[in-house]
Protein backbone atom coordinates (compact mmCIF):
# COMPACT_ATOMS: atom_id res chain seq x y z
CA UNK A 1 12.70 -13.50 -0.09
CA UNK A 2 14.46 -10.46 -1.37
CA UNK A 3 18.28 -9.55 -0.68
CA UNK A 4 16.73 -6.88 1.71
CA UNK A 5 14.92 -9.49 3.48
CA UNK A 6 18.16 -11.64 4.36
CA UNK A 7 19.31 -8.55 6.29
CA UNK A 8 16.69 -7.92 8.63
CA UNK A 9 16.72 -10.44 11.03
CA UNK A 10 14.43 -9.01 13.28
CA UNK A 11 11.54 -9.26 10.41
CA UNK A 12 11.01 -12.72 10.57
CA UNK A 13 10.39 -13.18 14.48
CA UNK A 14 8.38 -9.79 14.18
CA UNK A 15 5.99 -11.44 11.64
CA UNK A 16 5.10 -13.71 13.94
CA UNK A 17 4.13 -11.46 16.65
CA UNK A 18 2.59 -8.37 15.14
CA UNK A 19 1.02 -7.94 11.13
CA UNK A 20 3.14 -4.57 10.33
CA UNK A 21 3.62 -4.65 6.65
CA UNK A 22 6.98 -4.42 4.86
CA UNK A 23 6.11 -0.90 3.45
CA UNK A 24 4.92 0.47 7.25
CA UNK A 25 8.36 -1.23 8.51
CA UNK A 26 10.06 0.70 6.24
CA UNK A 27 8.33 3.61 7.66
CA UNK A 28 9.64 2.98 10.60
CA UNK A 29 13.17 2.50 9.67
CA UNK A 30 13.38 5.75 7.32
CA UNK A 31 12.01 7.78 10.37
CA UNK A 32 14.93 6.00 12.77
CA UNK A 33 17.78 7.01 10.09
CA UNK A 34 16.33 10.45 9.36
CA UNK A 35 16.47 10.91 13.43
CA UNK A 36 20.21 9.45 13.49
CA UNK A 37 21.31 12.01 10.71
CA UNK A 38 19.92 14.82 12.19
CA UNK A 39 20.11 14.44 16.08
CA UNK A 40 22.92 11.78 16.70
CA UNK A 41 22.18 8.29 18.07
CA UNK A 42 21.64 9.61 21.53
CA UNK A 43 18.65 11.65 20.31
CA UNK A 44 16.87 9.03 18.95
CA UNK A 45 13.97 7.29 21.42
CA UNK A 46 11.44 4.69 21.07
CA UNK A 47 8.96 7.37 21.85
CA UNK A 48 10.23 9.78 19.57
CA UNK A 49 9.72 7.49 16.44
CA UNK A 50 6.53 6.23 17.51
CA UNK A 51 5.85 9.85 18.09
CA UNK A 52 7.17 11.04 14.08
CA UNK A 53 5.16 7.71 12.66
CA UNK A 54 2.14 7.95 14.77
CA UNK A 55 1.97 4.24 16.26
CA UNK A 56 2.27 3.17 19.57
CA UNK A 57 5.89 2.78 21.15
CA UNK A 58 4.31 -0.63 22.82
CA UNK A 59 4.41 -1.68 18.64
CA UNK A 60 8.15 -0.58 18.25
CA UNK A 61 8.97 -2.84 21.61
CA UNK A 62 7.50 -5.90 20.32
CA UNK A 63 9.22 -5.77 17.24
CA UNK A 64 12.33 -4.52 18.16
CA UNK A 65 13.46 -5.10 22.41
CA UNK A 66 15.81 -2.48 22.32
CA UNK A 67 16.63 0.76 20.72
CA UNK A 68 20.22 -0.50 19.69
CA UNK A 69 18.59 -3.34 17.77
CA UNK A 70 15.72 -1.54 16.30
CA UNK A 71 18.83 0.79 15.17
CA UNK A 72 20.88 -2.20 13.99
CA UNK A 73 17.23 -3.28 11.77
CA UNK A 74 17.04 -0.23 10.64
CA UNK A 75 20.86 0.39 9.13
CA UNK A 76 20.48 -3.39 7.55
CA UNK A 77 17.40 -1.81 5.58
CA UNK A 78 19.20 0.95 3.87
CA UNK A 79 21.68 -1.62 2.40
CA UNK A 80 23.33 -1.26 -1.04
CA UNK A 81 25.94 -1.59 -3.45
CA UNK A 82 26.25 2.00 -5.75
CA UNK A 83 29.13 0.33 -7.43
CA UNK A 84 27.78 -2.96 -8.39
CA UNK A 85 26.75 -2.05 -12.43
CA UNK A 86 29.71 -0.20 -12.90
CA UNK A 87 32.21 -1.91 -15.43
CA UNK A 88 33.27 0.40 -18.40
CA UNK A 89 35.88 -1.92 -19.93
CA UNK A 90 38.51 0.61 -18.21
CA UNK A 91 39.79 0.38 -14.27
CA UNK A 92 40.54 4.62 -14.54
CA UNK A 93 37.02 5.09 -15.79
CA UNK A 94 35.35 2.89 -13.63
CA UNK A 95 37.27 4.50 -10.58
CA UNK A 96 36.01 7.87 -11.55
CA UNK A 97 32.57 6.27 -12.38
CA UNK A 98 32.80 5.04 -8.11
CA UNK A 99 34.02 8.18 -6.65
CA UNK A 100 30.84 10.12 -8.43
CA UNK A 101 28.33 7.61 -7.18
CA UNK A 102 30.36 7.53 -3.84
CA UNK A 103 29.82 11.60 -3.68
CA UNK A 104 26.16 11.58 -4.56
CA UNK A 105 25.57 9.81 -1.21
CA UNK A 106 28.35 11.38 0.56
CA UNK A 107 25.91 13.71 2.92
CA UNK A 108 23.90 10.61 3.55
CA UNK A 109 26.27 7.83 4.89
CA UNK A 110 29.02 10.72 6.19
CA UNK A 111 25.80 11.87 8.62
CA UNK A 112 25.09 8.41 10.12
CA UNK A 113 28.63 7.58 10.60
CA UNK A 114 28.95 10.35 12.68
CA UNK A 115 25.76 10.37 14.27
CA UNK A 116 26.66 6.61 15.29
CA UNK A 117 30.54 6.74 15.54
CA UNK A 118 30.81 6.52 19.75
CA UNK A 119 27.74 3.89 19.55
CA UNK A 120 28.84 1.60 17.69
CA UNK A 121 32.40 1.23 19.61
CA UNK A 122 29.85 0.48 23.01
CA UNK A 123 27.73 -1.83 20.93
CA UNK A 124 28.51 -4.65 18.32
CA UNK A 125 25.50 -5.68 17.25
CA UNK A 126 25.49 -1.58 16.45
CA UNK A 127 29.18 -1.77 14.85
CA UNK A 128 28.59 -5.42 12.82
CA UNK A 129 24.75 -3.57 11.38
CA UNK A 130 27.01 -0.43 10.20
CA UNK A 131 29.43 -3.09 8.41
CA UNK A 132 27.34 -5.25 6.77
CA UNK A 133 24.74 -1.92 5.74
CA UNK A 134 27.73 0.40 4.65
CA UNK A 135 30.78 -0.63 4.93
CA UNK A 136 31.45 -3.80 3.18
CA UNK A 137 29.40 -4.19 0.10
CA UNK A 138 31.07 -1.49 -0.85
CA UNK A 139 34.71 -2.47 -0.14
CA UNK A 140 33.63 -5.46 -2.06
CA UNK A 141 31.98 -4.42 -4.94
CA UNK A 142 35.27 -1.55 -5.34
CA UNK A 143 37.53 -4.79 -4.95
CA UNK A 144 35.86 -6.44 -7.92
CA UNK A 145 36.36 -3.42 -9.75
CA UNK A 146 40.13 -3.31 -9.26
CA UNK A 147 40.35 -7.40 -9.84
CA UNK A 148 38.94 -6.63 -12.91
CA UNK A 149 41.17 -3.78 -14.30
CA UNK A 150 44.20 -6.34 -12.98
CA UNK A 151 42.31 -9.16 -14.44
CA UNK A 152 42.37 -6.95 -17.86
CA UNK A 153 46.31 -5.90 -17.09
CA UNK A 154 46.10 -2.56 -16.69
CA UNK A 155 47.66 -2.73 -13.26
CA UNK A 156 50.40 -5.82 -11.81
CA UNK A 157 48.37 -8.32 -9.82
CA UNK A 158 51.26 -6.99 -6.94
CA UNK A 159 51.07 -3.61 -7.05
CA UNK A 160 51.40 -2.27 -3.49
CA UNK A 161 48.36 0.39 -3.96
CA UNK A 162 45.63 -1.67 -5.01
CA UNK A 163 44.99 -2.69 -1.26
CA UNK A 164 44.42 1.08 -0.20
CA UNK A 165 42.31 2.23 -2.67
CA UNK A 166 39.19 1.39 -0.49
CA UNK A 167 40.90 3.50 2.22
CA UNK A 168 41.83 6.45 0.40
CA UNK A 169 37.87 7.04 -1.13
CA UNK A 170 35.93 6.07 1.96
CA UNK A 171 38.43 7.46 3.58
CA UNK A 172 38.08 11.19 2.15
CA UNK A 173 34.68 10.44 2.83
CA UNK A 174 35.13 10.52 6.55
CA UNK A 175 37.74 13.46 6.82
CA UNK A 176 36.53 15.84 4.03
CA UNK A 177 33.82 17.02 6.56
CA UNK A 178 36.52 17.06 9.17
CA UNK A 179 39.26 19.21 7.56
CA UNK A 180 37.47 21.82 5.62
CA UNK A 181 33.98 21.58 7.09
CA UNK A 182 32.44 20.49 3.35
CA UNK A 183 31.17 17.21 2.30
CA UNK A 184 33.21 14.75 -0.42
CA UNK A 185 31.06 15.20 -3.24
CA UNK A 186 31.19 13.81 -6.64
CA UNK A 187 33.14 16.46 -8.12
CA UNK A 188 35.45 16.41 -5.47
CA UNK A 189 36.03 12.69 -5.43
CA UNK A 190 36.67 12.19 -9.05
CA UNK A 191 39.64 15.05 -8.96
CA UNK A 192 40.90 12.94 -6.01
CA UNK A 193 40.75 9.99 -7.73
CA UNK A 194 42.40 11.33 -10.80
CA UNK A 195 45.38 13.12 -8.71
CA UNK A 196 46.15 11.04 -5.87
CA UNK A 197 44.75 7.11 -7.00
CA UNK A 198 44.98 6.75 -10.41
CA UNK A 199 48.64 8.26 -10.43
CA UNK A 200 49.59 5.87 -7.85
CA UNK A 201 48.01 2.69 -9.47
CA UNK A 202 50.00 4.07 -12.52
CA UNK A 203 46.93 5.11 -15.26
CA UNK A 204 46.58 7.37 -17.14
């Protein structure tokens, strides 16, 4: 069993009912997070997505009961860590090295958080999919990063700003958009990382 496969709990019980591969699942999912990014959650249909894959939407019911949980499958299948390998020997590097690989999917993640940001408040199986596929291996894996640098001591194991750092990238993430209509993109993040966090952890 891959990593992948410990997130999709609807897989296992869908194996047993139906013989749709992993690779025409995955189908399936890509075409259900393409439809979220460009028509919001409330566009999306069972009908719609067996329409865009050509399969029948009785398939998509056994597998999945429900639109919210065929969403919730499908947001557990794009699951990932861009920070994991990072670890340059230096916590200012490696924060620049994050906000770059935290821009180059910036359209990506920024579009289904906003195509599912009422949803998920009306749903938690919704809301606990969206953590667990981009929300918290992330906040993890930039947590590691900073225990490291205070591990190394570059910054005090107290500092007050090391528990908002999370906030402040994902954060201009979210609100970039928002404010000035353009996404957080690599170049973007790194000079915010370099005027506003690294200043305030104290590095150079």
């Amino acid at each position: 069993m891959t990593s992948q496969d410990a997130y999709r709990p609807e897989t296992v019980g869908a194996s047993r009912r139906s013989k749709i591969t992993p690779e025409r699942e995955q189908e399936f999912f890509d075409a259900v997070l393409d439809q979220l990014r460009s028509c919001g959650y409330d566009a999306v249909t069972m009908e719609g997505i067996a329409a865009s894959t050509r399969c029948s939407k009785s398939t998509l019911y056994r597998q999945w009961k429900t639109k919210p949980q065929f969403v919730a499958a499908a947001l557990r299948s794009n699951r990932r860590v861009r920070f994991t390998d990072i670890d340059t020997g230096s916590l200012a590097d490696d924060l620049r090295q994050a906000a770059a690989a935290a821009g180059e999917g910036a359209g990506k993640d920024t579009g289904l958080l906003q195509a599912l940001g009422h949803a998920v408040m009306e749903d938690p199986e919704l809301k606990c999919a969206l953590r667990e596929a981009l929300v918290e291996p992330e906040i993890a894996a930039l947590r590691a990063i900073l225990a490291r640098g205070v591990a190394r001591g570059e910054v005090p194991a107290g500092h007050p700003a090391l528990e908002y750092v999370p906030a402040q990238l994902f954060g201009m993430l979210r609100m970039r958009p928002v404010l000035e209509g353009k996404q957080a993109d690599a170049a973007y993040l790194v000079r915010f990382v370099e005027a506003v966090v690294l200043p305030a952890l104290g590095l150079p």
